[in-house]
C-alpha atoms as a PDB file:
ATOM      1  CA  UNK A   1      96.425  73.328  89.058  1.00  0.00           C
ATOM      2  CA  UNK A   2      94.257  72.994  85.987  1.00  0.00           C
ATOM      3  CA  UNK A   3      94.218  75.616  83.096  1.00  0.00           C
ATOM      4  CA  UNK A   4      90.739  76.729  84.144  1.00  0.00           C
ATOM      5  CA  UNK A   5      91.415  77.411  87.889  1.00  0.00           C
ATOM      6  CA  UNK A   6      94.470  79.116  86.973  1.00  0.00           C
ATOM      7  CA  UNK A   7      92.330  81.175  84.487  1.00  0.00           C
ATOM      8  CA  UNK A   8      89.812  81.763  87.000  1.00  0.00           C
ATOM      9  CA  UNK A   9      91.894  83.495  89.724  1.00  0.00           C
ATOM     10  CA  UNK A  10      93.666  85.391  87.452  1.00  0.00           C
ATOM     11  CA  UNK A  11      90.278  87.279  86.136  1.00  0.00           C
ATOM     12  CA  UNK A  12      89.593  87.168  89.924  1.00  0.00           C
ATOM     13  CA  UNK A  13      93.168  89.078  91.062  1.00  0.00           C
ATOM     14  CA  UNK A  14      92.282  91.622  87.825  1.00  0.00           C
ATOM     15  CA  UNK A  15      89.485  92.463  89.387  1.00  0.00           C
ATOM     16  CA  UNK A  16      90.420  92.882  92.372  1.00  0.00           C
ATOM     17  CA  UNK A  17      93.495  94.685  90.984  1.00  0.00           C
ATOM     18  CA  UNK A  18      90.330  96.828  88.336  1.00  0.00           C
ATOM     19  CA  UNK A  19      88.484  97.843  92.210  1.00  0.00           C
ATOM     20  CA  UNK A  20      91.884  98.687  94.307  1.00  0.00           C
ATOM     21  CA  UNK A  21      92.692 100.689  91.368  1.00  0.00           C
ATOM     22  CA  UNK A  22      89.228 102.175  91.161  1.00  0.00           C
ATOM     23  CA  UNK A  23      89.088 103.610  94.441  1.00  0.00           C
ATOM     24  CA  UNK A  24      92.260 104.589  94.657  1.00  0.00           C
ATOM     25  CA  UNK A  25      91.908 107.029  91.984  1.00  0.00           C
ATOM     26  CA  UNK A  26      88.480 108.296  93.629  1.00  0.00           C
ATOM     27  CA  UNK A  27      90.734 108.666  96.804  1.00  0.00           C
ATOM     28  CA  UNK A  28      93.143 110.711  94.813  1.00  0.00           C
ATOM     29  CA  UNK A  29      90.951 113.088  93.060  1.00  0.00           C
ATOM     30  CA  UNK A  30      91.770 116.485  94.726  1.00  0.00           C
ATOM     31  CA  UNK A  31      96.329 115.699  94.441  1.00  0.00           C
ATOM     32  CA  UNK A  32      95.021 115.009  90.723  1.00  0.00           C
ATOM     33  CA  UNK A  33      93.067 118.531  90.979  1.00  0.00           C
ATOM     34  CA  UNK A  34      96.261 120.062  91.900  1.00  0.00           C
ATOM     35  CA  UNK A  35      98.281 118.380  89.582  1.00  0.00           C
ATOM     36  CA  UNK A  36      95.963 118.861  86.830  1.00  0.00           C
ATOM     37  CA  UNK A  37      96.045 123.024  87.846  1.00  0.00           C
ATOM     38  CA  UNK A  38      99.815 123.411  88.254  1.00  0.00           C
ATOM     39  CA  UNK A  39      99.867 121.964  84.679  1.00  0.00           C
ATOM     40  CA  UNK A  40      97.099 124.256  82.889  1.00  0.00           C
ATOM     41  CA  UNK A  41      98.045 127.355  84.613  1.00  0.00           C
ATOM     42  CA  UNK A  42     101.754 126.552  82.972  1.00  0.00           C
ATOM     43  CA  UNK A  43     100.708 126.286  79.316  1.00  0.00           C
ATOM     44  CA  UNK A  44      97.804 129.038  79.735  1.00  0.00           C
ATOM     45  CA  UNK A  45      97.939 132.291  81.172  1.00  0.00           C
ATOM     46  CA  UNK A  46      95.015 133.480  82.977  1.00  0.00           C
ATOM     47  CA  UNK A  47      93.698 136.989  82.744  1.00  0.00           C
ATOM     48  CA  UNK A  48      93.034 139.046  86.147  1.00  0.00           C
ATOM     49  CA  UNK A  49      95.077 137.291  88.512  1.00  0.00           C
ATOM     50  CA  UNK A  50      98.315 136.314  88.640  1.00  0.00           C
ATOM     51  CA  UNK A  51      99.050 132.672  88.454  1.00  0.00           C
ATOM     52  CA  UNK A  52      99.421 131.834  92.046  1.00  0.00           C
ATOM     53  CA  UNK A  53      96.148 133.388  93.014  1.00  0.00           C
ATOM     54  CA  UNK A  54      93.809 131.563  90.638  1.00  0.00           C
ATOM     55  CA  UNK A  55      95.562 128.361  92.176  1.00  0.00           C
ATOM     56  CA  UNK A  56      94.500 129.613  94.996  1.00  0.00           C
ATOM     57  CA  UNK A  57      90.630 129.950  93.539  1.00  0.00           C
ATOM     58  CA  UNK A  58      90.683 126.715  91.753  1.00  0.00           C
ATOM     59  CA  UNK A  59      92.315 124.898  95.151  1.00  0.00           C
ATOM     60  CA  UNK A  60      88.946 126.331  97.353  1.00  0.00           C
ATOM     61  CA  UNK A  61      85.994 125.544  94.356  1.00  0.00           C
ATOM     62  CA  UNK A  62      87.633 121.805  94.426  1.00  0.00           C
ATOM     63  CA  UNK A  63      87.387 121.674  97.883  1.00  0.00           C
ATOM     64  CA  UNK A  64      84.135 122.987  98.046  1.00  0.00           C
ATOM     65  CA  UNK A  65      82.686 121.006  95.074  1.00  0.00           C
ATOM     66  CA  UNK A  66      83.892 118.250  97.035  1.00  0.00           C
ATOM     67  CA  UNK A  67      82.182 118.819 100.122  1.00  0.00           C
ATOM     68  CA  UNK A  68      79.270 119.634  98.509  1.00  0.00           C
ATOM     69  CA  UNK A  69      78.875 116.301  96.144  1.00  0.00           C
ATOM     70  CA  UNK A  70      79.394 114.232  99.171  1.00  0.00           C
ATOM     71  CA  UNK A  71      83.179 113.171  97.685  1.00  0.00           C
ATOM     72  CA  UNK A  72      84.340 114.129 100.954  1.00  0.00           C
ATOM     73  CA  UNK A  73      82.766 114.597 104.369  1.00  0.00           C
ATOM     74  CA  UNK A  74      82.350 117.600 106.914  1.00  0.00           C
ATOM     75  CA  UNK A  75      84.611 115.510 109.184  1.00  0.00           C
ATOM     76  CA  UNK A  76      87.129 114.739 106.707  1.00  0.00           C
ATOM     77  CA  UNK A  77      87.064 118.693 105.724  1.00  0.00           C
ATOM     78  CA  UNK A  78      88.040 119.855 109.467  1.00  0.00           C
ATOM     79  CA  UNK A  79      91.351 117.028 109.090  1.00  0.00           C
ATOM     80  CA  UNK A  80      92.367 118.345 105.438  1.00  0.00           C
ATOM     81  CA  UNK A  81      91.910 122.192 106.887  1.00  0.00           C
ATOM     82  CA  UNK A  82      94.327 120.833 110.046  1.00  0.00           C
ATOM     83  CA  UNK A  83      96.812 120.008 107.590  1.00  0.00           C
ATOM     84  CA  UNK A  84      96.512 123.256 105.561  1.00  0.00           C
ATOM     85  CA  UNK A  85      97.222 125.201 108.891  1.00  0.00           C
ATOM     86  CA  UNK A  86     100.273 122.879 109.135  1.00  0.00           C
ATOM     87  CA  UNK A  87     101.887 122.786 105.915  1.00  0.00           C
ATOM     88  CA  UNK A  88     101.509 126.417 105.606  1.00  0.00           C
ATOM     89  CA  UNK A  89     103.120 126.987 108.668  1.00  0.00           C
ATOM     90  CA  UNK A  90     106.280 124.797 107.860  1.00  0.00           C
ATOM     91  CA  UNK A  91     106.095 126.080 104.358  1.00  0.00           C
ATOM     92  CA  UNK A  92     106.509 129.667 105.900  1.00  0.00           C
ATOM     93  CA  UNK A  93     109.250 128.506 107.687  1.00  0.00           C
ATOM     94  CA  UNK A  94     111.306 126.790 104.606  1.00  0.00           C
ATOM     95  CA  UNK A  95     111.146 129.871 102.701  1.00  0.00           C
ATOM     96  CA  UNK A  96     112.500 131.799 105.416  1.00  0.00           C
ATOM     97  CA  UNK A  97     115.198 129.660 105.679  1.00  0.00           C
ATOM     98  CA  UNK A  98     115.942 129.325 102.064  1.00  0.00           C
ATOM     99  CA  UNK A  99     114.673 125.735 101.391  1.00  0.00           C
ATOM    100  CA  UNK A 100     112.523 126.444  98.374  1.00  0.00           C
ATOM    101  CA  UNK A 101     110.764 129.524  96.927  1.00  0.00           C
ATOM    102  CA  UNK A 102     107.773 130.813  94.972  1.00  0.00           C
ATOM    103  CA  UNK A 103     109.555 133.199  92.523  1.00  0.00           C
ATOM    104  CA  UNK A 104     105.765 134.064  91.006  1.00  0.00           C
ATOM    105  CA  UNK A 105     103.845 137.195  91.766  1.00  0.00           C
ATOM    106  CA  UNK A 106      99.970 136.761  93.968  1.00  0.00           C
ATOM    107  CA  UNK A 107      97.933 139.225  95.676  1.00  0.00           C
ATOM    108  CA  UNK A 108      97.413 136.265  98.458  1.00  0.00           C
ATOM    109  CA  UNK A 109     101.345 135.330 100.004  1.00  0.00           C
ATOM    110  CA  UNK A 110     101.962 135.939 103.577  1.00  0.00           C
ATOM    111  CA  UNK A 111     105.839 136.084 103.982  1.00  0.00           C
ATOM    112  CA  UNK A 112     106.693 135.303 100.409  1.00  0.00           C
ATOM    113  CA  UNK A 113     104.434 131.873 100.695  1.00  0.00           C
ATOM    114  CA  UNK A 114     100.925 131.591  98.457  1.00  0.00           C
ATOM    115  CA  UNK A 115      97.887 130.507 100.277  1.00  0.00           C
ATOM    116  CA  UNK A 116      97.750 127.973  97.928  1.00  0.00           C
ATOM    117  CA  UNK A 117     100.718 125.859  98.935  1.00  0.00           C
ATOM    118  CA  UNK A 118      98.998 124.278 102.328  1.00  0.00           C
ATOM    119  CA  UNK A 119      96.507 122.749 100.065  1.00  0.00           C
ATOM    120  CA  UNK A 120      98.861 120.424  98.476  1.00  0.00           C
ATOM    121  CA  UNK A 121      99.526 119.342 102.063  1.00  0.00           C
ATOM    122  CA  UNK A 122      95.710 119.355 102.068  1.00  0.00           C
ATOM    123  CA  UNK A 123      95.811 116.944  99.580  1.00  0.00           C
ATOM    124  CA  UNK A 124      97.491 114.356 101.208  1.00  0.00           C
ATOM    125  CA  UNK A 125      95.303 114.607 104.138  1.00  0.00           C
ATOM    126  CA  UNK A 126      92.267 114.256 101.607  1.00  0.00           C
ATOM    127  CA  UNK A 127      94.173 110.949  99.916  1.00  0.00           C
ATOM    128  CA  UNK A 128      94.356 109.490 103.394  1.00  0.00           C
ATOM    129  CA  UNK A 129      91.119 110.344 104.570  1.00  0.00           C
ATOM    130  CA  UNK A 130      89.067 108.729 101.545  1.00  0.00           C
ATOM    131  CA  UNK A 131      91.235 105.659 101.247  1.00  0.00           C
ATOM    132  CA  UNK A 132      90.696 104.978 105.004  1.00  0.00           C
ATOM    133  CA  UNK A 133      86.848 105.110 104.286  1.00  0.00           C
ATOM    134  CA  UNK A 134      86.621 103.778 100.889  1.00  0.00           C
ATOM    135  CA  UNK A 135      88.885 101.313 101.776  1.00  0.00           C
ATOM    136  CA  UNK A 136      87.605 100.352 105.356  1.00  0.00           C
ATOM    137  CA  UNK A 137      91.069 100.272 106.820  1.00  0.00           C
ATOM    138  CA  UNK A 138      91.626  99.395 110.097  1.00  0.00           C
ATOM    139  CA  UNK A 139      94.687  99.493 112.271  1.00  0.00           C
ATOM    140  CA  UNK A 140      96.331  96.053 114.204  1.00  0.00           C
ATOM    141  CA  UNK A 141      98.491  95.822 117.019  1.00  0.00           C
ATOM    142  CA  UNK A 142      98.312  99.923 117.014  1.00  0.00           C
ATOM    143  CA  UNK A 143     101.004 101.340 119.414  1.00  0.00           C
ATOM    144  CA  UNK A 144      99.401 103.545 122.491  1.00  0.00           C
ATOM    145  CA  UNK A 145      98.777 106.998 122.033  1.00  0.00           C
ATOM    146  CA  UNK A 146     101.367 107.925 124.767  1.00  0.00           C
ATOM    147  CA  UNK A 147     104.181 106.556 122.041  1.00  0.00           C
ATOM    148  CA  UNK A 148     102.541 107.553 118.853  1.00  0.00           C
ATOM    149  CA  UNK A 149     101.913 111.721 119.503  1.00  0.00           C
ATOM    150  CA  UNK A 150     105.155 111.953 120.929  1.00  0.00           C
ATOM    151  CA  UNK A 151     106.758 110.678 117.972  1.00  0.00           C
ATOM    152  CA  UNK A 152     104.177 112.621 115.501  1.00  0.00           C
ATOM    153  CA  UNK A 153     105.326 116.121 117.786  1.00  0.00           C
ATOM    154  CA  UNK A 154     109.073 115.259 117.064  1.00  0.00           C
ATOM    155  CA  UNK A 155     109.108 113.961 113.735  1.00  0.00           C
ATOM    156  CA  UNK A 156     107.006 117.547 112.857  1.00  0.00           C
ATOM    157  CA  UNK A 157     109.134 119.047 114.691  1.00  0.00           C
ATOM    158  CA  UNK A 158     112.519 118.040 113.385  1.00  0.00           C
ATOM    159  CA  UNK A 159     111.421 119.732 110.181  1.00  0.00           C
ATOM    160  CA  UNK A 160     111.917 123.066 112.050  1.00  0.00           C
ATOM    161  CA  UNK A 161     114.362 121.891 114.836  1.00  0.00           C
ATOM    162  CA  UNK A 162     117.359 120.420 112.026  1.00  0.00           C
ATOM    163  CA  UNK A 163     118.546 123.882 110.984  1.00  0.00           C
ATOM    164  CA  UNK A 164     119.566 124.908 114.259  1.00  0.00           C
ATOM    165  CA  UNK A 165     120.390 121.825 115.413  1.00  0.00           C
ATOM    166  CA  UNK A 166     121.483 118.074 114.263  1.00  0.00           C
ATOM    167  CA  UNK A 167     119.316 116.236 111.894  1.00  0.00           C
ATOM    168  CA  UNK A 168     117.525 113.419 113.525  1.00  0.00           C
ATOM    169  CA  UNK A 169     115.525 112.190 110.693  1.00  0.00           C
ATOM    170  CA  UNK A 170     117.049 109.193 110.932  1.00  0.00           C
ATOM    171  CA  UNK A 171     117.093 108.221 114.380  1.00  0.00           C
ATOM    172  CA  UNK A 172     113.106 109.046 113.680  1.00  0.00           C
ATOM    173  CA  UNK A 173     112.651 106.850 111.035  1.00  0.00           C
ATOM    174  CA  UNK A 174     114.110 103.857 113.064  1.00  0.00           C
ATOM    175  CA  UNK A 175     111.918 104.669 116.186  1.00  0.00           C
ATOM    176  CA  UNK A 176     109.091 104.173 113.665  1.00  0.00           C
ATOM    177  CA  UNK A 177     110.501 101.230 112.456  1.00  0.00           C
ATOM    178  CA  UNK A 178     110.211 100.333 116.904  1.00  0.00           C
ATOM    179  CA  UNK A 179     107.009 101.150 117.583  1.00  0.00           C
ATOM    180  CA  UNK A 180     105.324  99.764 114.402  1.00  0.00           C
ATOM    181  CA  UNK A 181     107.321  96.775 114.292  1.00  0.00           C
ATOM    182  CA  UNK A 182     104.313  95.002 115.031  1.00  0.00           C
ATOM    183  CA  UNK A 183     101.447  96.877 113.746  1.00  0.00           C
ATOM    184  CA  UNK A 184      99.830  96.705 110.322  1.00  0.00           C
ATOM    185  CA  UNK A 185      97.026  98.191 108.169  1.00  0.00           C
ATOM    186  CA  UNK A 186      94.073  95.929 106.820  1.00  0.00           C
ATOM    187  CA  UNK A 187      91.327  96.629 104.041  1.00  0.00           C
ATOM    188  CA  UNK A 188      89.091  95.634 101.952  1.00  0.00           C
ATOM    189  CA  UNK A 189      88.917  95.416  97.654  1.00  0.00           C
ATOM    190  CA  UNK A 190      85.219  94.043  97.131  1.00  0.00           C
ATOM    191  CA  UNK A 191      84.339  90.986  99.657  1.00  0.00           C
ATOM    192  CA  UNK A 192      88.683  90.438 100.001  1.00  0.00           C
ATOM    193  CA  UNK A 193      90.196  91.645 103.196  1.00  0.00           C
ATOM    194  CA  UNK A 194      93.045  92.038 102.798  1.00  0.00           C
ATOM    195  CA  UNK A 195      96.673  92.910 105.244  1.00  0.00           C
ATOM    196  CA  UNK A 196      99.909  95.086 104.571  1.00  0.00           C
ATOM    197  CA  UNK A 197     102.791  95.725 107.318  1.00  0.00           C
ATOM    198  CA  UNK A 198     102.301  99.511 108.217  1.00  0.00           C
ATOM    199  CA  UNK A 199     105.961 100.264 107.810  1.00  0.00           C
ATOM    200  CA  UNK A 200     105.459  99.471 104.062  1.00  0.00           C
ATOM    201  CA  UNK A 201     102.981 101.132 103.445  1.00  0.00           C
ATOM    202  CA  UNK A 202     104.825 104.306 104.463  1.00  0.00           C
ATOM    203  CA  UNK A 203     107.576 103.611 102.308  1.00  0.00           C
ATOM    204  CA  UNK A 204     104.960 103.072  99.159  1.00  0.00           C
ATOM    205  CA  UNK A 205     102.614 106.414  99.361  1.00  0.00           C
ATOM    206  CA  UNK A 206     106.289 108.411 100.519  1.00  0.00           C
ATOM    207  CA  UNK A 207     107.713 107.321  97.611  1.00  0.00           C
ATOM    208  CA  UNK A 208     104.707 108.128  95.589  1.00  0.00           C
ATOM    209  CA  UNK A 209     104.640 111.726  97.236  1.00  0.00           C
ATOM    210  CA  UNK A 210     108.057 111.819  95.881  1.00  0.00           C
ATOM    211  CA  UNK A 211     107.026 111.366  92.463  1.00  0.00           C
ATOM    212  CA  UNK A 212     104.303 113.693  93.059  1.00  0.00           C
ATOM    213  CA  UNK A 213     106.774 116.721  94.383  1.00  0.00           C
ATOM    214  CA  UNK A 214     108.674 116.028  91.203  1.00  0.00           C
ATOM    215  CA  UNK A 215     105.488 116.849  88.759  1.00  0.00           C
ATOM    216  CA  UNK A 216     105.171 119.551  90.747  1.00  0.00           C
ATOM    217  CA  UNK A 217     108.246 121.501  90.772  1.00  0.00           C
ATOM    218  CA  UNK A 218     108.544 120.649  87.183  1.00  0.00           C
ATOM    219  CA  UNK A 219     105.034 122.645  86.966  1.00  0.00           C
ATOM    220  CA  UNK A 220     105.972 124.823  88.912  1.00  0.00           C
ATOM    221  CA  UNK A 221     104.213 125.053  92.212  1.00  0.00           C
ATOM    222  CA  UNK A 222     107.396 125.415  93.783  1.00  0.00           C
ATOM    223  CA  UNK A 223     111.713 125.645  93.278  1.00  0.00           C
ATOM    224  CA  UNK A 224     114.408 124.122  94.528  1.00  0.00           C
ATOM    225  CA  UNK A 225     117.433 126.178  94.606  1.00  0.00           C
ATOM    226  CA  UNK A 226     119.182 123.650  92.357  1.00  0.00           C
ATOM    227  CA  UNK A 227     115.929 124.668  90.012  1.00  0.00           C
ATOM    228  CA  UNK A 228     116.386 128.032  89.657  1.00  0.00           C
ATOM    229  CA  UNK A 229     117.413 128.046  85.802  1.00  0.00           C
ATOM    230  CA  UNK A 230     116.572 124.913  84.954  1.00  0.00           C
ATOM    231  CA  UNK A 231     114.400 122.035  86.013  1.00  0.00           C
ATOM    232  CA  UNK A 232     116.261 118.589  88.031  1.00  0.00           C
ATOM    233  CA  UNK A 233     114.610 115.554  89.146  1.00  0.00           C
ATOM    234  CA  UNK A 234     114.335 116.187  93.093  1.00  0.00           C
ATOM    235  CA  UNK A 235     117.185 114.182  94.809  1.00  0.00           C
ATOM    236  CA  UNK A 236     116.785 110.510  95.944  1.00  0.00           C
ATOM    237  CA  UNK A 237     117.147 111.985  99.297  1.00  0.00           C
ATOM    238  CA  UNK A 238     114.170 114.086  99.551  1.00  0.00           C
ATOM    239  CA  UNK A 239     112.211 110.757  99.778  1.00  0.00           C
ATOM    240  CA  UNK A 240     113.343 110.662 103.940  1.00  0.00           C
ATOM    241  CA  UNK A 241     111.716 113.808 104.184  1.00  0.00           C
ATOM    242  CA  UNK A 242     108.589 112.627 102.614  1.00  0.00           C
ATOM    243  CA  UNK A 243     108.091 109.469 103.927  1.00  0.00           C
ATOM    244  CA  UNK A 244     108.758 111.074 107.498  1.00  0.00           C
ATOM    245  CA  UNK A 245     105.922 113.744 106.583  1.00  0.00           C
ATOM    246  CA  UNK A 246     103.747 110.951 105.116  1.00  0.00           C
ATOM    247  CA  UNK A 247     104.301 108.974 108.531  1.00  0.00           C
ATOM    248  CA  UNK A 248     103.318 112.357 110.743  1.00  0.00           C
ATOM    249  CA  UNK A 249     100.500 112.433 108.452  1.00  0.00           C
ATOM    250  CA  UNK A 250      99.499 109.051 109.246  1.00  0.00           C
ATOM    251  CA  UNK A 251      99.402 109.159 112.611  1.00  0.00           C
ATOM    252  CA  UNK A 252      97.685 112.699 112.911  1.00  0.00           C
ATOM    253  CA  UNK A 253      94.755 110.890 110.823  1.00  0.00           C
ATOM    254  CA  UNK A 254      94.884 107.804 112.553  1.00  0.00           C
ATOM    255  CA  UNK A 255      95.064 109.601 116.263  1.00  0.00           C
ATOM    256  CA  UNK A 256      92.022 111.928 114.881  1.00  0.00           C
ATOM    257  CA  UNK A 257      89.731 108.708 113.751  1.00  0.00           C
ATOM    258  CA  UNK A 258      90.906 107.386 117.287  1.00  0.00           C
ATOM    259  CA  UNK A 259      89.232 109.923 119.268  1.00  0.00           C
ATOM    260  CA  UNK A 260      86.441 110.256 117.646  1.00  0.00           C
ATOM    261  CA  UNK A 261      85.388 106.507 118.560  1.00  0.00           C
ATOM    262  CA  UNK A 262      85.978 107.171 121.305  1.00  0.00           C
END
């Protein structure tokens, strides 16, 4: 290979690396949102309201500037408020059961959870959403619906099921590792199409949630029990949890896009 070939498709893969990169962050703008919130709302206080509450504010003008700007559609808006319904419900739930808290004062909790708190599920629902469009994904060898909303109801419902009964998290996480043995995600950077086993990708934007949670109970948005005085990196072994929530949220977007085509 001469010098200038090698030269050449090395600008070429830093473009292509500039464009994934690109989009990626446009995909990502309302978890940054959040992120950026849970972080200001830290180092100032905010007159009125207490802190939860103007997250709460801040959470619906993002959406809503969102919508409104065309960075996200009215379709994509019904799937992100599907997911708000959900994660509040299971963050409801958690609380009860002594999982996490929200220590903070707000005007707008419903059994000791803010409002707020399904939009960072939301936000993953958004991510998805926008990188499926920006990035024109499309799904191969994609199991039938008769083995993928199944396995969405009991992976969702394992989150709720484990404190009464056993954990099956990880008998889940191997049935995924069944039915998707085969399937995988394509897209497109620029003119490049380009193809990525599906069980991968779960295990890269779970363990990129994971990083996430971590800025955010170190802002804040949530504790840990193990956080209660001080702040801890969230355990290795949260990262099952995620990447079985990212995986539920996969497949709820995925089944949604599937029936609309239809």
């Amino acid at each position: 290979m001469s010098l200038y070939t090698l030269r050449m498709k090395t600008m070429n893969a830093t473009r292509q690396l500039f464009i994934f990169g690109w989009q990626q962050a446009l995909a990502c703008i309302f978890p940054v949102m959040i992120f950026s919130s849970l972080a200001l709302t830290q180092i100032i206080s905010l007159p009125f309201l207490p802190r939860y509450d103007w997250l709460l504010i801040i959470f619906i003008g993002t959406q809503w500037w969102m919508v409104r700007s065309g960075l996200e559609t009215r379709d994509e808006l019904k799937v992100i408020t599907l997911f708000h319904i959900i994660g509040l419900t299971l963050e409801i739930f958690k609380v009860h059961m002594g999982s996490w808290s929200y220590p903070e004062e707000g005007y707008f909790k419903i059994l000791g959870v803010p409002l707020y708190s399904g939009f960072m599920y939301a936000s993953v629902a958004s991510y998805l959403c926008q990188a499926w469009r920006r990035l024109h994904v499309n799904l191969i060898n994609w199991p039938p619906l008769w083995a993928v909303i199944p396995l969405a109801i009991a992976i969702y419902g394992n989150f709720f099921t484990h404190h009464y009964w056993i954990d099956i998290r990880w008998w889940l996480s191997a049935l995924v590792l069944v039915i998707f043995w085969r399937a995988s995600v394509s897209f497109w950077v620029s003119e490049t199409h380009y193809r990525m086993p599906l069980s991968l990708s779960f295990i890269l934007i779970g363990f990129f949630v994971w990083v996430a949670e971590n800025i955010a109970t170190f802002f804040g948005a949530w504790t840990y029990p193990n956080q209660g005085e001080t702040w801890h990196l969230v355990g290795i072994g949260k990262l099952s949890s995620w990447l079985l929530l990212v995986i539920v949220s996969f497949l709820i977007v995925a089944v949604l896009k599937h029936i609309k085509k239809e």
